[in-house]
PDB file of N, CA and C in Angstrom:
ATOM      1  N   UNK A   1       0.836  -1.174   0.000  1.00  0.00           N
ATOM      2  CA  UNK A   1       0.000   0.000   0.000  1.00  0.00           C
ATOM      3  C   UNK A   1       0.883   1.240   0.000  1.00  0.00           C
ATOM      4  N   UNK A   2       0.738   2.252  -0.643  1.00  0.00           N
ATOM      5  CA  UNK A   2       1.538   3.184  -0.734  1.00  0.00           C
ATOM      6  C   UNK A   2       0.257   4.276   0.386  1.00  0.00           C
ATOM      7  N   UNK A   3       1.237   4.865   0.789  1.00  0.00           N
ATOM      8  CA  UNK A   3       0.897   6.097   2.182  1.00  0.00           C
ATOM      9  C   UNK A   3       1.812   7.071   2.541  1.00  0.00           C
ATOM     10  N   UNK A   4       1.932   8.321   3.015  1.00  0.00           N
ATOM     11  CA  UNK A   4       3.016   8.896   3.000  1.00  0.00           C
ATOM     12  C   UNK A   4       3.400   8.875   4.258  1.00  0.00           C
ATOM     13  N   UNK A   5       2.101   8.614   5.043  1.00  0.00           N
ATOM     14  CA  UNK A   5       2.599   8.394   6.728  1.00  0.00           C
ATOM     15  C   UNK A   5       3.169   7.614   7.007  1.00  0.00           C
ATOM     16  N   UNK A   6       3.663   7.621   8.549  1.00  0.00           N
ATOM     17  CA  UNK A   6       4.926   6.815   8.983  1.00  0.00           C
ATOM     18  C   UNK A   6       4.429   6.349  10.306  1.00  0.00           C
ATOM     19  N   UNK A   7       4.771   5.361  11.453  1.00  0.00           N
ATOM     20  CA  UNK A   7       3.989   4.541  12.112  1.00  0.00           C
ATOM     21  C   UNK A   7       4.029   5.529  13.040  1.00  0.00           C
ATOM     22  N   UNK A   8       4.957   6.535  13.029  1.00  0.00           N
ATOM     23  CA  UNK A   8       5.065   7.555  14.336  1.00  0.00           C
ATOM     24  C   UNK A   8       3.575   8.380  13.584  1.00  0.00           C
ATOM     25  N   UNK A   9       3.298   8.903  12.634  1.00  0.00           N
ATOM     26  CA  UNK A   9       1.937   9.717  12.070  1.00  0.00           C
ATOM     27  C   UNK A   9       1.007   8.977  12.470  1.00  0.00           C
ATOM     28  N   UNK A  10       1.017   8.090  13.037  1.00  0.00           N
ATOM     29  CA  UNK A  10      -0.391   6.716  13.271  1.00  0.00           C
ATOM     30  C   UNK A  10      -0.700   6.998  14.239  1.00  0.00           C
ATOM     31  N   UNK A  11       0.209   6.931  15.087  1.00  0.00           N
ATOM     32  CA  UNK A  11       0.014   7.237  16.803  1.00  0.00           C
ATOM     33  C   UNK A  11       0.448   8.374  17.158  1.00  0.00           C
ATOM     34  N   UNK A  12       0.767   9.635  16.395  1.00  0.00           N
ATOM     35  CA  UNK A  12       0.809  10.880  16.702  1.00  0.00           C
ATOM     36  C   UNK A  12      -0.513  11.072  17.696  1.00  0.00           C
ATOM     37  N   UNK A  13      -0.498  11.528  19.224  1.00  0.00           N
ATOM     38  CA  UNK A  13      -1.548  12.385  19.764  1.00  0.00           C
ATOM     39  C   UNK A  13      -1.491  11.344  20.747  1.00  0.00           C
ATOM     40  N   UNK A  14      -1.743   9.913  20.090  1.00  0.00           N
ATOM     41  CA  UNK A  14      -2.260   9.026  21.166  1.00  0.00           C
ATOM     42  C   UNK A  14      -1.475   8.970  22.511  1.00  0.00           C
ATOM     43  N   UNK A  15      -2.076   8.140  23.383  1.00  0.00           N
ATOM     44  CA  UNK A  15      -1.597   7.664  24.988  1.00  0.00           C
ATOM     45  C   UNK A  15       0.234   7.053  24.942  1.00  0.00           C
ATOM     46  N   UNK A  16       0.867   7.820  25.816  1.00  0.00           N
ATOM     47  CA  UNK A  16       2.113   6.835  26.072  1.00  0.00           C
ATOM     48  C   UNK A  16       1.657   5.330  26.563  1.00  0.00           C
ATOM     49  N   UNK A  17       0.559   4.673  27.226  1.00  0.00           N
ATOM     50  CA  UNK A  17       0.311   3.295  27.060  1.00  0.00           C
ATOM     51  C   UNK A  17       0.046   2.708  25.839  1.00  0.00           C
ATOM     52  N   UNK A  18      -0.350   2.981  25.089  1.00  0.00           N
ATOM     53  CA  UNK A  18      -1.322   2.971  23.518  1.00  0.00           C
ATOM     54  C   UNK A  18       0.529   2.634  22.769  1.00  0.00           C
ATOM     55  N   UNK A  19       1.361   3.536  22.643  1.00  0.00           N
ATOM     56  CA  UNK A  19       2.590   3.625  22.504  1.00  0.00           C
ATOM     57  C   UNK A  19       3.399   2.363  22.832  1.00  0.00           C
ATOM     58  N   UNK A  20       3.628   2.492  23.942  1.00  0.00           N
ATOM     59  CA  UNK A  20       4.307   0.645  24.539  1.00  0.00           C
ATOM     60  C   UNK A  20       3.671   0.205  24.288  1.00  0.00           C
ATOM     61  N   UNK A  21       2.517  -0.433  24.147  1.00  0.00           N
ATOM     62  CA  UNK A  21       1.541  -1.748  24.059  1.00  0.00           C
ATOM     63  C   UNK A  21       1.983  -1.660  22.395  1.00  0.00           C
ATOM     64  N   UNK A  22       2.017  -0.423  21.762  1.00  0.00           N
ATOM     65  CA  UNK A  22       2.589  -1.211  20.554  1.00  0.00           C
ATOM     66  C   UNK A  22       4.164  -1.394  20.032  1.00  0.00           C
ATOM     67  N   UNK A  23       4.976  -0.751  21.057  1.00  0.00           N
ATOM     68  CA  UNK A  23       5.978  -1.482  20.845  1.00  0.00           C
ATOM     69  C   UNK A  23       6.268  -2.820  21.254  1.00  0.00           C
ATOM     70  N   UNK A  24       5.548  -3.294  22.499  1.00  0.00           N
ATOM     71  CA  UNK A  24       5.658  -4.505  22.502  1.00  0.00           C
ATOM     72  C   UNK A  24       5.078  -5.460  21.547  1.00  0.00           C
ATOM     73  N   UNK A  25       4.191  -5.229  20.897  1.00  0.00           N
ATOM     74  CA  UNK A  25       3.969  -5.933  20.204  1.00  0.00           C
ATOM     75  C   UNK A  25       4.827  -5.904  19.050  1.00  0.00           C
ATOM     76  N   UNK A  26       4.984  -4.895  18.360  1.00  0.00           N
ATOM     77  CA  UNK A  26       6.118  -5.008  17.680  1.00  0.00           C
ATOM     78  C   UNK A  26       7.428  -5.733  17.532  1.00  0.00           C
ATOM     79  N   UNK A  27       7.871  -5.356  19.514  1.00  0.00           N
ATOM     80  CA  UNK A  27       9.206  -6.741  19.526  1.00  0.00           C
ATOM     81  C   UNK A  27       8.868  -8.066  19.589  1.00  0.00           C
ATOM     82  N   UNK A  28       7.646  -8.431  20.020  1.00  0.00           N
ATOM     83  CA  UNK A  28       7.056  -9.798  20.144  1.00  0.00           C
ATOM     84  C   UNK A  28       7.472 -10.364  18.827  1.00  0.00           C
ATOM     85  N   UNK A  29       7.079  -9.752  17.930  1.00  0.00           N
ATOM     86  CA  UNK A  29       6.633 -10.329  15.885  1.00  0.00           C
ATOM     87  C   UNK A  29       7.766  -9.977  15.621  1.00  0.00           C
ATOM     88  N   UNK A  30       8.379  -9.196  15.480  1.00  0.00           N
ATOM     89  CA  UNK A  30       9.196  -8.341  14.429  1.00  0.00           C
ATOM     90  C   UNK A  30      10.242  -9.439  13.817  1.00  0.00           C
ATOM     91  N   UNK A  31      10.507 -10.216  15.236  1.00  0.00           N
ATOM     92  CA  UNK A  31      12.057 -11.268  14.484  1.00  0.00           C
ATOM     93  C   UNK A  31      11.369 -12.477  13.301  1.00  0.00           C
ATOM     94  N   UNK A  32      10.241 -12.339  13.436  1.00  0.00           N
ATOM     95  CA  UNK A  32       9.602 -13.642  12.589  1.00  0.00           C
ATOM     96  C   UNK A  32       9.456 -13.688  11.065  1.00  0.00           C
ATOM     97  N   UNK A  33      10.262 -14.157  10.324  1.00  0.00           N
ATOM     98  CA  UNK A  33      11.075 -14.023   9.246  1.00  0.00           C
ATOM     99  C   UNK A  33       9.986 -14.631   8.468  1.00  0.00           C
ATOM    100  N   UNK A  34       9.628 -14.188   7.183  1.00  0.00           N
ATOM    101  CA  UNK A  34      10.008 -12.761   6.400  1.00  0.00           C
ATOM    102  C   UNK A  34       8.785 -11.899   6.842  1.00  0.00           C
ATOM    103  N   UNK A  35       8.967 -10.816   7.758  1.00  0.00           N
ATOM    104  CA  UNK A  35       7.998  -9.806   8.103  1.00  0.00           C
ATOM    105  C   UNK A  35       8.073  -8.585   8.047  1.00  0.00           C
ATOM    106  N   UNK A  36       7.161  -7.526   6.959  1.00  0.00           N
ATOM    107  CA  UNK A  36       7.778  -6.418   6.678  1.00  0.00           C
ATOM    108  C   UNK A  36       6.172  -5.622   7.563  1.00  0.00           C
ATOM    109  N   UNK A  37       6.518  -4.462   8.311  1.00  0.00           N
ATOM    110  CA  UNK A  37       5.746  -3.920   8.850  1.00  0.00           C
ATOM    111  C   UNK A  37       5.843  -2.184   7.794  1.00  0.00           C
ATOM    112  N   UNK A  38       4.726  -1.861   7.655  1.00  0.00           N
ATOM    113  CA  UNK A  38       4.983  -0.294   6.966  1.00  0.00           C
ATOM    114  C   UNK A  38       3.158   0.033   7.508  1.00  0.00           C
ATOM    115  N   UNK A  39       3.157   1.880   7.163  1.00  0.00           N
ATOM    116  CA  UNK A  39       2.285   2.476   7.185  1.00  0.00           C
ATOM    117  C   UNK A  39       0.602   2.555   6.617  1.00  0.00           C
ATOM    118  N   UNK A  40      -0.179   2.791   6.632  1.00  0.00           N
ATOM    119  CA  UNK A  40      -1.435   3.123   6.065  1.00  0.00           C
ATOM    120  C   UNK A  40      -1.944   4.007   6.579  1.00  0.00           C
ATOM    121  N   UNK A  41      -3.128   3.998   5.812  1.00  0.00           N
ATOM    122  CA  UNK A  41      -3.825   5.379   6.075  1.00  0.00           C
ATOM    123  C   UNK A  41      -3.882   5.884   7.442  1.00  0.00           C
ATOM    124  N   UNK A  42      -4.362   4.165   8.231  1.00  0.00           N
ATOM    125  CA  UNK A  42      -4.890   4.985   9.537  1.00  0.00           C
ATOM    126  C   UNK A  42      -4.210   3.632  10.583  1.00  0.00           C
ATOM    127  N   UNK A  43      -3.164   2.441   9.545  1.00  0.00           N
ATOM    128  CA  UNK A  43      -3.265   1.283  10.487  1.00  0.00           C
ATOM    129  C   UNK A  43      -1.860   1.178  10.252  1.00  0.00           C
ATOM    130  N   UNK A  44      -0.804   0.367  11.397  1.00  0.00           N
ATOM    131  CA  UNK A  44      -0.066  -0.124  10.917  1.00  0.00           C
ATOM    132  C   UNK A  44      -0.205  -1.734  10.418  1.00  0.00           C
ATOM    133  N   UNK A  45       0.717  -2.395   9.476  1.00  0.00           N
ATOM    134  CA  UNK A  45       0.038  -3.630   8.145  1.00  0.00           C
ATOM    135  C   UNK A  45       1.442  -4.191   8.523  1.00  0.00           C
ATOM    136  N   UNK A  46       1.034  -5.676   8.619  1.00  0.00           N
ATOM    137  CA  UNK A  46       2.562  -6.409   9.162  1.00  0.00           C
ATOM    138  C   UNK A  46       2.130  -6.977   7.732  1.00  0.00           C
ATOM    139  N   UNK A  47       3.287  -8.011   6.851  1.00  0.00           N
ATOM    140  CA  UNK A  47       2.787  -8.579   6.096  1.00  0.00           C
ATOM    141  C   UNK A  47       4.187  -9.624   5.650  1.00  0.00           C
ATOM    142  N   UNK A  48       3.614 -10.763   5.160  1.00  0.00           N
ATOM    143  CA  UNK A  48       4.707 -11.915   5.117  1.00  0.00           C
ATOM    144  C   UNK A  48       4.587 -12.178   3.406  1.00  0.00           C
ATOM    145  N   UNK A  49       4.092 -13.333   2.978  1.00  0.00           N
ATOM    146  CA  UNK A  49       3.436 -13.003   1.646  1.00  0.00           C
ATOM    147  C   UNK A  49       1.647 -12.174   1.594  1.00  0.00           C
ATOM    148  N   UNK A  50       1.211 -11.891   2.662  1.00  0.00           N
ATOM    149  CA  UNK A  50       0.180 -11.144   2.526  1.00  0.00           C
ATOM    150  C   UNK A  50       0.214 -10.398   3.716  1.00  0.00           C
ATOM    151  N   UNK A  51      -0.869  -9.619   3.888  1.00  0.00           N
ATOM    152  CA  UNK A  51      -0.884  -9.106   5.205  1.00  0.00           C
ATOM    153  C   UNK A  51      -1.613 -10.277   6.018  1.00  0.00           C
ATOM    154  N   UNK A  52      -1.054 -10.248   7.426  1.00  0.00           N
ATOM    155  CA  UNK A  52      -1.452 -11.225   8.882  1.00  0.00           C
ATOM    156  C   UNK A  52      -1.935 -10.526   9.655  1.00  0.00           C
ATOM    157  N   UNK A  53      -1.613  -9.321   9.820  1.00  0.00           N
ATOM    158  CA  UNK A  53      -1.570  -8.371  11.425  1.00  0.00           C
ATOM    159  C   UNK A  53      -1.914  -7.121  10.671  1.00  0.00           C
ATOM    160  N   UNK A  54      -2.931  -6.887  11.051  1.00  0.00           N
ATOM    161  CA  UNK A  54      -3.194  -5.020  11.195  1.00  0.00           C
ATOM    162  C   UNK A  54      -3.716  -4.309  12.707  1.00  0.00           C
ATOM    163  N   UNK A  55      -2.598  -3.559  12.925  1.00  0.00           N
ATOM    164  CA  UNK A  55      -3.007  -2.636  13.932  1.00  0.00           C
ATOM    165  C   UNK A  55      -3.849  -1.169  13.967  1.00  0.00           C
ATOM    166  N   UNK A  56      -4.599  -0.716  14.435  1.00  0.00           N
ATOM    167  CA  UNK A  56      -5.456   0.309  14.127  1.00  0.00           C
ATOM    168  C   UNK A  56      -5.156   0.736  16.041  1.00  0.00           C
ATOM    169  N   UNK A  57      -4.767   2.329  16.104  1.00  0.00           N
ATOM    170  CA  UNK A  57      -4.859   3.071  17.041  1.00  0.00           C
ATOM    171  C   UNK A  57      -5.862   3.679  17.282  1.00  0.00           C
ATOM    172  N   UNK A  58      -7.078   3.090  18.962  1.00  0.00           N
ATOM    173  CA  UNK A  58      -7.977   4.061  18.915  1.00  0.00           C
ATOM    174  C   UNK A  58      -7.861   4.927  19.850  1.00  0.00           C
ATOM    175  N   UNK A  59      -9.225   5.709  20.630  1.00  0.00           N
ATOM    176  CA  UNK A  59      -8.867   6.414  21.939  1.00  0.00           C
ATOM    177  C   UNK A  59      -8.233   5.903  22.595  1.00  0.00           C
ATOM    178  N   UNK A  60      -9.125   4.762  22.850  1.00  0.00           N
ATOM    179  CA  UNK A  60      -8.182   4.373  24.146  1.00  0.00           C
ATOM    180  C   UNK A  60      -7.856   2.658  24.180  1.00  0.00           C
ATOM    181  N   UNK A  61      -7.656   2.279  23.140  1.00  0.00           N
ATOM    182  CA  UNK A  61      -7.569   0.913  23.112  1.00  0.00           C
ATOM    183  C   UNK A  61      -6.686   1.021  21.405  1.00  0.00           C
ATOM    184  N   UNK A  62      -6.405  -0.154  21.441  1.00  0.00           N
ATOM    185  CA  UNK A  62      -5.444  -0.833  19.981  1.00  0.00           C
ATOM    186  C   UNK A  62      -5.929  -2.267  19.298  1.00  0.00           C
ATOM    187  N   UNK A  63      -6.469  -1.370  18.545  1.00  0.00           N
ATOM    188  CA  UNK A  63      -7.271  -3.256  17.649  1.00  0.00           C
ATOM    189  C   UNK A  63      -6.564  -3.588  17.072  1.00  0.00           C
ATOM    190  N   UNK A  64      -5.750  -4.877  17.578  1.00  0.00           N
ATOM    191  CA  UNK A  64      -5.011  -5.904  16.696  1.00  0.00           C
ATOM    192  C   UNK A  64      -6.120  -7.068  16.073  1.00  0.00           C
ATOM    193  N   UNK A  65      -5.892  -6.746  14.943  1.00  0.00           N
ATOM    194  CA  UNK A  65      -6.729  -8.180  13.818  1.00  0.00           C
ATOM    195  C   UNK A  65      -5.759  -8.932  12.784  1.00  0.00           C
ATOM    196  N   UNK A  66      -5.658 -10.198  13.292  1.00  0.00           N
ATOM    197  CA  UNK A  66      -4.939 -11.034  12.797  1.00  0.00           C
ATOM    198  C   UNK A  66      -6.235 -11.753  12.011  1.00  0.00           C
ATOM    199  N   UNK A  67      -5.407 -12.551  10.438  1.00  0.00           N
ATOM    200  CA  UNK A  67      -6.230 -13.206  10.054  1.00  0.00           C
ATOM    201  C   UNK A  67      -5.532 -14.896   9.805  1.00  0.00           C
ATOM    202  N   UNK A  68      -6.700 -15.960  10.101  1.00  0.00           N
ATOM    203  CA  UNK A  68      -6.554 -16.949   9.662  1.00  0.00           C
ATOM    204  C   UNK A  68      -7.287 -17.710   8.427  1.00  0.00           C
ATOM    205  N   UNK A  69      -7.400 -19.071   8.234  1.00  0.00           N
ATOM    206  CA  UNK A  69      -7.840 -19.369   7.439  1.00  0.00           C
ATOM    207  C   UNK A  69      -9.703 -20.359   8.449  1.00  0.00           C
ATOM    208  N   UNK A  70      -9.087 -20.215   9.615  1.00  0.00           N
ATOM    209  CA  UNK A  70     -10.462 -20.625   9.954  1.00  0.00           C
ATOM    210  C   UNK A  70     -10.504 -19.999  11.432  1.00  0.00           C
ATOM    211  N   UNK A  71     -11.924 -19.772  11.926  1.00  0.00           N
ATOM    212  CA  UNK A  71     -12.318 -18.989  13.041  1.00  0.00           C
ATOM    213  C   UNK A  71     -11.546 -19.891  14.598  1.00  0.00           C
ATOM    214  N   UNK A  72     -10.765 -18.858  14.963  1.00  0.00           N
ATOM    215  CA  UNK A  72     -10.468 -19.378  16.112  1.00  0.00           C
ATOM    216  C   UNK A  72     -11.466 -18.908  17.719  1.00  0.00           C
ATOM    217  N   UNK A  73     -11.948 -19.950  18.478  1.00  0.00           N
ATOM    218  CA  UNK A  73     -12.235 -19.383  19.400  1.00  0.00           C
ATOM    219  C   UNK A  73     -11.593 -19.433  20.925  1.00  0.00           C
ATOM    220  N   UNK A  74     -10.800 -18.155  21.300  1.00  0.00           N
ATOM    221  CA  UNK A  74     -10.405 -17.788  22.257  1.00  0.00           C
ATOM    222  C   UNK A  74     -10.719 -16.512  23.427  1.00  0.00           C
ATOM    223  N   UNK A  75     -10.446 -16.800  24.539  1.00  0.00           N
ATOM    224  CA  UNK A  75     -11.629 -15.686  25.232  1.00  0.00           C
ATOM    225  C   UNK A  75     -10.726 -14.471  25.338  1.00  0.00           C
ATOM    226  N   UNK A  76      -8.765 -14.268  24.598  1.00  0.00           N
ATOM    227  CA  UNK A  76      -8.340 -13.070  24.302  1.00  0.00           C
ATOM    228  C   UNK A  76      -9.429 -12.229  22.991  1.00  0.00           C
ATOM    229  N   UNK A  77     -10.516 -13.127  22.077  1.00  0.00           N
ATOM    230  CA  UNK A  77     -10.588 -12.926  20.839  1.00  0.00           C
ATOM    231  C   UNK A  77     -12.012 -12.234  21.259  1.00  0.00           C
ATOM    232  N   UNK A  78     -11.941 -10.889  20.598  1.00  0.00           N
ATOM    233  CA  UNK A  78     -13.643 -10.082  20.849  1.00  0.00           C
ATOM    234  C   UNK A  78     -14.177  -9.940  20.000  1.00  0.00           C
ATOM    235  N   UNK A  79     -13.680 -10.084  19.049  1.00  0.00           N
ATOM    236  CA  UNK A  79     -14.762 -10.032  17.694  1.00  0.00           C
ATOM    237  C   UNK A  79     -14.048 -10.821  16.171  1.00  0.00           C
ATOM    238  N   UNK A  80     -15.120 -11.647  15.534  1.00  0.00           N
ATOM    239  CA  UNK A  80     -14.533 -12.544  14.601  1.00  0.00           C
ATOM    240  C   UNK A  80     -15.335 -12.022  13.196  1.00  0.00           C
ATOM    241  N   UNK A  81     -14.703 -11.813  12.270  1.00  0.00           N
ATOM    242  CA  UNK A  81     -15.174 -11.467  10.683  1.00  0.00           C
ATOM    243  C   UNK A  81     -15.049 -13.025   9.809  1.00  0.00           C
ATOM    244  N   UNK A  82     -16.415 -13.277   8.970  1.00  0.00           N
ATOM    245  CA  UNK A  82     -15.732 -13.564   8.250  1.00  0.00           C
ATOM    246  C   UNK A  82     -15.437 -12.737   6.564  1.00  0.00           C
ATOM    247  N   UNK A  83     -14.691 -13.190   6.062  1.00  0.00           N
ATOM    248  CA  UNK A  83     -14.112 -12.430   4.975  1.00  0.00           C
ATOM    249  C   UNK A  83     -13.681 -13.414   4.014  1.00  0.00           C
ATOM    250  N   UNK A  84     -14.464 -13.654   2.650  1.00  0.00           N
ATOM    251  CA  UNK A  84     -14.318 -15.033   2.038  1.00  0.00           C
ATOM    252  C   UNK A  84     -13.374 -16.509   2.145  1.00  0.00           C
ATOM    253  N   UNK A  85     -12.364 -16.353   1.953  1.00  0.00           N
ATOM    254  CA  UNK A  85     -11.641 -17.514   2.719  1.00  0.00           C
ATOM    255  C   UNK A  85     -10.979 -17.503   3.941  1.00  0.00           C
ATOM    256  N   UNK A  86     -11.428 -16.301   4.559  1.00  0.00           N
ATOM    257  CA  UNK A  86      -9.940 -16.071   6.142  1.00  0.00           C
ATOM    258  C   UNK A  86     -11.349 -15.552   6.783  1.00  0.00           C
ATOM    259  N   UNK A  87     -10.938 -15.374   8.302  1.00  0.00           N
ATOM    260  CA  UNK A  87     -11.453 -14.524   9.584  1.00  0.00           C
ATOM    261  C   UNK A  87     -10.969 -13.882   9.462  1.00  0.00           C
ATOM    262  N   UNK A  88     -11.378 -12.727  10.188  1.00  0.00           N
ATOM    263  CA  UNK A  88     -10.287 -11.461  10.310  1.00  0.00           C
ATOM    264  C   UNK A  88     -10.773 -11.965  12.472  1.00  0.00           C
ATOM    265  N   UNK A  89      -9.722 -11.861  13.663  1.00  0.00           N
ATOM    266  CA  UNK A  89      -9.879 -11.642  14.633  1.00  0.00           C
ATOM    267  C   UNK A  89      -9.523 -10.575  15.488  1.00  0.00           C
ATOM    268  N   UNK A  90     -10.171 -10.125  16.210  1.00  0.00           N
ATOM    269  CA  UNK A  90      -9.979  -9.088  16.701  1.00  0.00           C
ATOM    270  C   UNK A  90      -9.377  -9.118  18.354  1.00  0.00           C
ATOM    271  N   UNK A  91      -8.485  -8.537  18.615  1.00  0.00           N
ATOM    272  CA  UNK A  91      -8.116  -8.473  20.028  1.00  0.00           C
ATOM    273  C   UNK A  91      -7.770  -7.167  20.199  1.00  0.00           C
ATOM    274  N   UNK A  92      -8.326  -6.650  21.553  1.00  0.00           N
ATOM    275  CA  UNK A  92      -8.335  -5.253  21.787  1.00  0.00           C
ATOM    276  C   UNK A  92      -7.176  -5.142  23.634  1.00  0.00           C
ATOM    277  N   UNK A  93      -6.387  -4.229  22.933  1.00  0.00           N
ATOM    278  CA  UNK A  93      -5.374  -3.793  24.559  1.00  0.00           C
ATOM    279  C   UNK A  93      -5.713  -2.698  24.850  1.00  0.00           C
ATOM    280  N   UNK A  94      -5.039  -2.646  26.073  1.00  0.00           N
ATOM    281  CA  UNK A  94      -5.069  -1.120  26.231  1.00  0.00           C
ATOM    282  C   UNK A  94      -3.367  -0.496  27.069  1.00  0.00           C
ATOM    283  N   UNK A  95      -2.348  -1.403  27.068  1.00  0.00           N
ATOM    284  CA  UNK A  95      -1.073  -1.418  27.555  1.00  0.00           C
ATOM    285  C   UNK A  95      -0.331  -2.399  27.560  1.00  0.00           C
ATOM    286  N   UNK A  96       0.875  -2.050  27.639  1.00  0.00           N
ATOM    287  CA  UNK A  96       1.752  -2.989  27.361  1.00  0.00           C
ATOM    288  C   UNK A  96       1.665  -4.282  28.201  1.00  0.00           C
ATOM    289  N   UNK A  97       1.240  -4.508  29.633  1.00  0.00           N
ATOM    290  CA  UNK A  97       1.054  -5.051  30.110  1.00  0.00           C
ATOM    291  C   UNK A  97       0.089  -6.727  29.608  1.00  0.00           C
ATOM    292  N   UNK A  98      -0.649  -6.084  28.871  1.00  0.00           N
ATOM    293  CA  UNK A  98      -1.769  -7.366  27.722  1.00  0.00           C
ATOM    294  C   UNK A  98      -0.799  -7.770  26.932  1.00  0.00           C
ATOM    295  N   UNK A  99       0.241  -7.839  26.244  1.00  0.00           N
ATOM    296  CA  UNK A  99       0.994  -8.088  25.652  1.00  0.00           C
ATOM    297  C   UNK A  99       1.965  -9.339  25.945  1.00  0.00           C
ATOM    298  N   UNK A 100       1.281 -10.534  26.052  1.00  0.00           N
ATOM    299  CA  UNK A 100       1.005 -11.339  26.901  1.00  0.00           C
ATOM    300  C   UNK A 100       2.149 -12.548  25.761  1.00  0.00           C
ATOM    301  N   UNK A 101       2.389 -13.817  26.327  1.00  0.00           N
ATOM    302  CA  UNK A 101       2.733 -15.213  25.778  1.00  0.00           C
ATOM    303  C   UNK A 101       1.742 -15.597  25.183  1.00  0.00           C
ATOM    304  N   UNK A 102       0.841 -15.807  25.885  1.00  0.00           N
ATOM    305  CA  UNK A 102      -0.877 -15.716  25.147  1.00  0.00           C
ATOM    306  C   UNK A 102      -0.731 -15.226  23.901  1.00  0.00           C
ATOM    307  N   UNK A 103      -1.342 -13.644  24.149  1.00  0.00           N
ATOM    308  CA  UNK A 103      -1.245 -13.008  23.166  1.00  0.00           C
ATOM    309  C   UNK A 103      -0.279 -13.423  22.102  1.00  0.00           C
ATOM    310  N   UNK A 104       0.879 -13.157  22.255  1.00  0.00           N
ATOM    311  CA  UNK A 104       1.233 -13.531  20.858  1.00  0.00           C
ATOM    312  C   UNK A 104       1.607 -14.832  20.456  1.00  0.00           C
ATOM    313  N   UNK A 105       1.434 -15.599  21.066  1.00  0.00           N
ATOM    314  CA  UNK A 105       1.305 -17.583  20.435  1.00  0.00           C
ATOM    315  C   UNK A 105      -0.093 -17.254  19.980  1.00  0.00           C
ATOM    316  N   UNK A 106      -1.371 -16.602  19.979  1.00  0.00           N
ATOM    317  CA  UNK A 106      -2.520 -16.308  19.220  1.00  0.00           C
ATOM    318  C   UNK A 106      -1.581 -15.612  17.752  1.00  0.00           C
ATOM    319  N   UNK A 107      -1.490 -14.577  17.941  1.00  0.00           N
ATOM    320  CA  UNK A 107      -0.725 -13.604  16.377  1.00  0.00           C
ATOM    321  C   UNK A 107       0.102 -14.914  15.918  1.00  0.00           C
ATOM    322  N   UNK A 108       0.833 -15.664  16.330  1.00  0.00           N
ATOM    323  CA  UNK A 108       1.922 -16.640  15.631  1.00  0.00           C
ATOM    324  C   UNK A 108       1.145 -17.428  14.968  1.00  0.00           C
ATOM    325  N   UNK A 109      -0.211 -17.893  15.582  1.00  0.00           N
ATOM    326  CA  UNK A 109      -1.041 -18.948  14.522  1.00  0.00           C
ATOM    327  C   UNK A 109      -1.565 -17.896  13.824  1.00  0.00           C
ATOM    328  N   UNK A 110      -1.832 -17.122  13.367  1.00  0.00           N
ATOM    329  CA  UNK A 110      -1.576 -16.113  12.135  1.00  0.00           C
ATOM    330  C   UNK A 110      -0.998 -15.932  11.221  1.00  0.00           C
ATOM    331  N   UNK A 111       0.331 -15.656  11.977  1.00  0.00           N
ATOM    332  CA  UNK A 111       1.650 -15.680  10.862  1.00  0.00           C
ATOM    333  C   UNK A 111       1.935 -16.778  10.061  1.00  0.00           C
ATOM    334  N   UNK A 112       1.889 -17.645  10.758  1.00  0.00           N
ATOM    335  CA  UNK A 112       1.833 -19.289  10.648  1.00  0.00           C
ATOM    336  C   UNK A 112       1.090 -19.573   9.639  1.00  0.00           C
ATOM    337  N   UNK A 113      -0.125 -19.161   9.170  1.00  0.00           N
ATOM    338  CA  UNK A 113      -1.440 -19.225   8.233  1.00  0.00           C
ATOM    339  C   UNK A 113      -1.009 -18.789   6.708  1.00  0.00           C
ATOM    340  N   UNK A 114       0.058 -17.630   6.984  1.00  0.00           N
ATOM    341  CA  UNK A 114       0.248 -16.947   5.800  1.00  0.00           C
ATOM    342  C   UNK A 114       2.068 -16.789   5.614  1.00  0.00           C
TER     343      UNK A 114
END
């Protein structure tokens, strides 16, 4: 996706928790080969051969939606899409602290998918 913003323009304004919660997530994924993270309009887009992970900054929370190829049910998971062959899942933080083993062995069967 081409965008001119940059992941710091994403979270310009927002919470210093909002901030760590996404750098941790960031160091959680980042080493997991081949993973290129860049900008959008309004989200940051992790992507391997497709996108896996989109982050979206809100008031006061951070919707991470990972997608698989079939609906997972977990009680980190608050809301499930489907979207012709994948889910889209939704998990919502609000600090670095949620940023859990949990949490991301959920995002890894994601990555894992794609």
């Amino acid at each position: 996706m081409c965008s001119t913003k940059s992941i710091d323009d994403i979270f310009e304004g927002k919470s210093e928790n909002l901030i760590l919660a996404f750098d941790q997530v960031l160091i959680g994924v980042i080493d997991w080969e081949p993973c290129t993270v860049g900008a959008s309009t309004n989200t940051v887009i992790f992507t391997k051969e497709k996108a896996w992970l989109i982050i979206r900054p809100m008031s006061k929370q951070i919707d991470i939606k990972f997608y698989h190829p079939t609906k997972i049910d977990h009680r980190l998971v608050k809301k499930t899409a489907h979207y012709g062959n994948k889910f889209a899942h939704h998990i919502r933080i609000s600090d670095e602290s949620e940023v859990t083993t949990e949490l991301l062995n959920l995002l890894r069967i994601g990555y894992d998918a794609y």
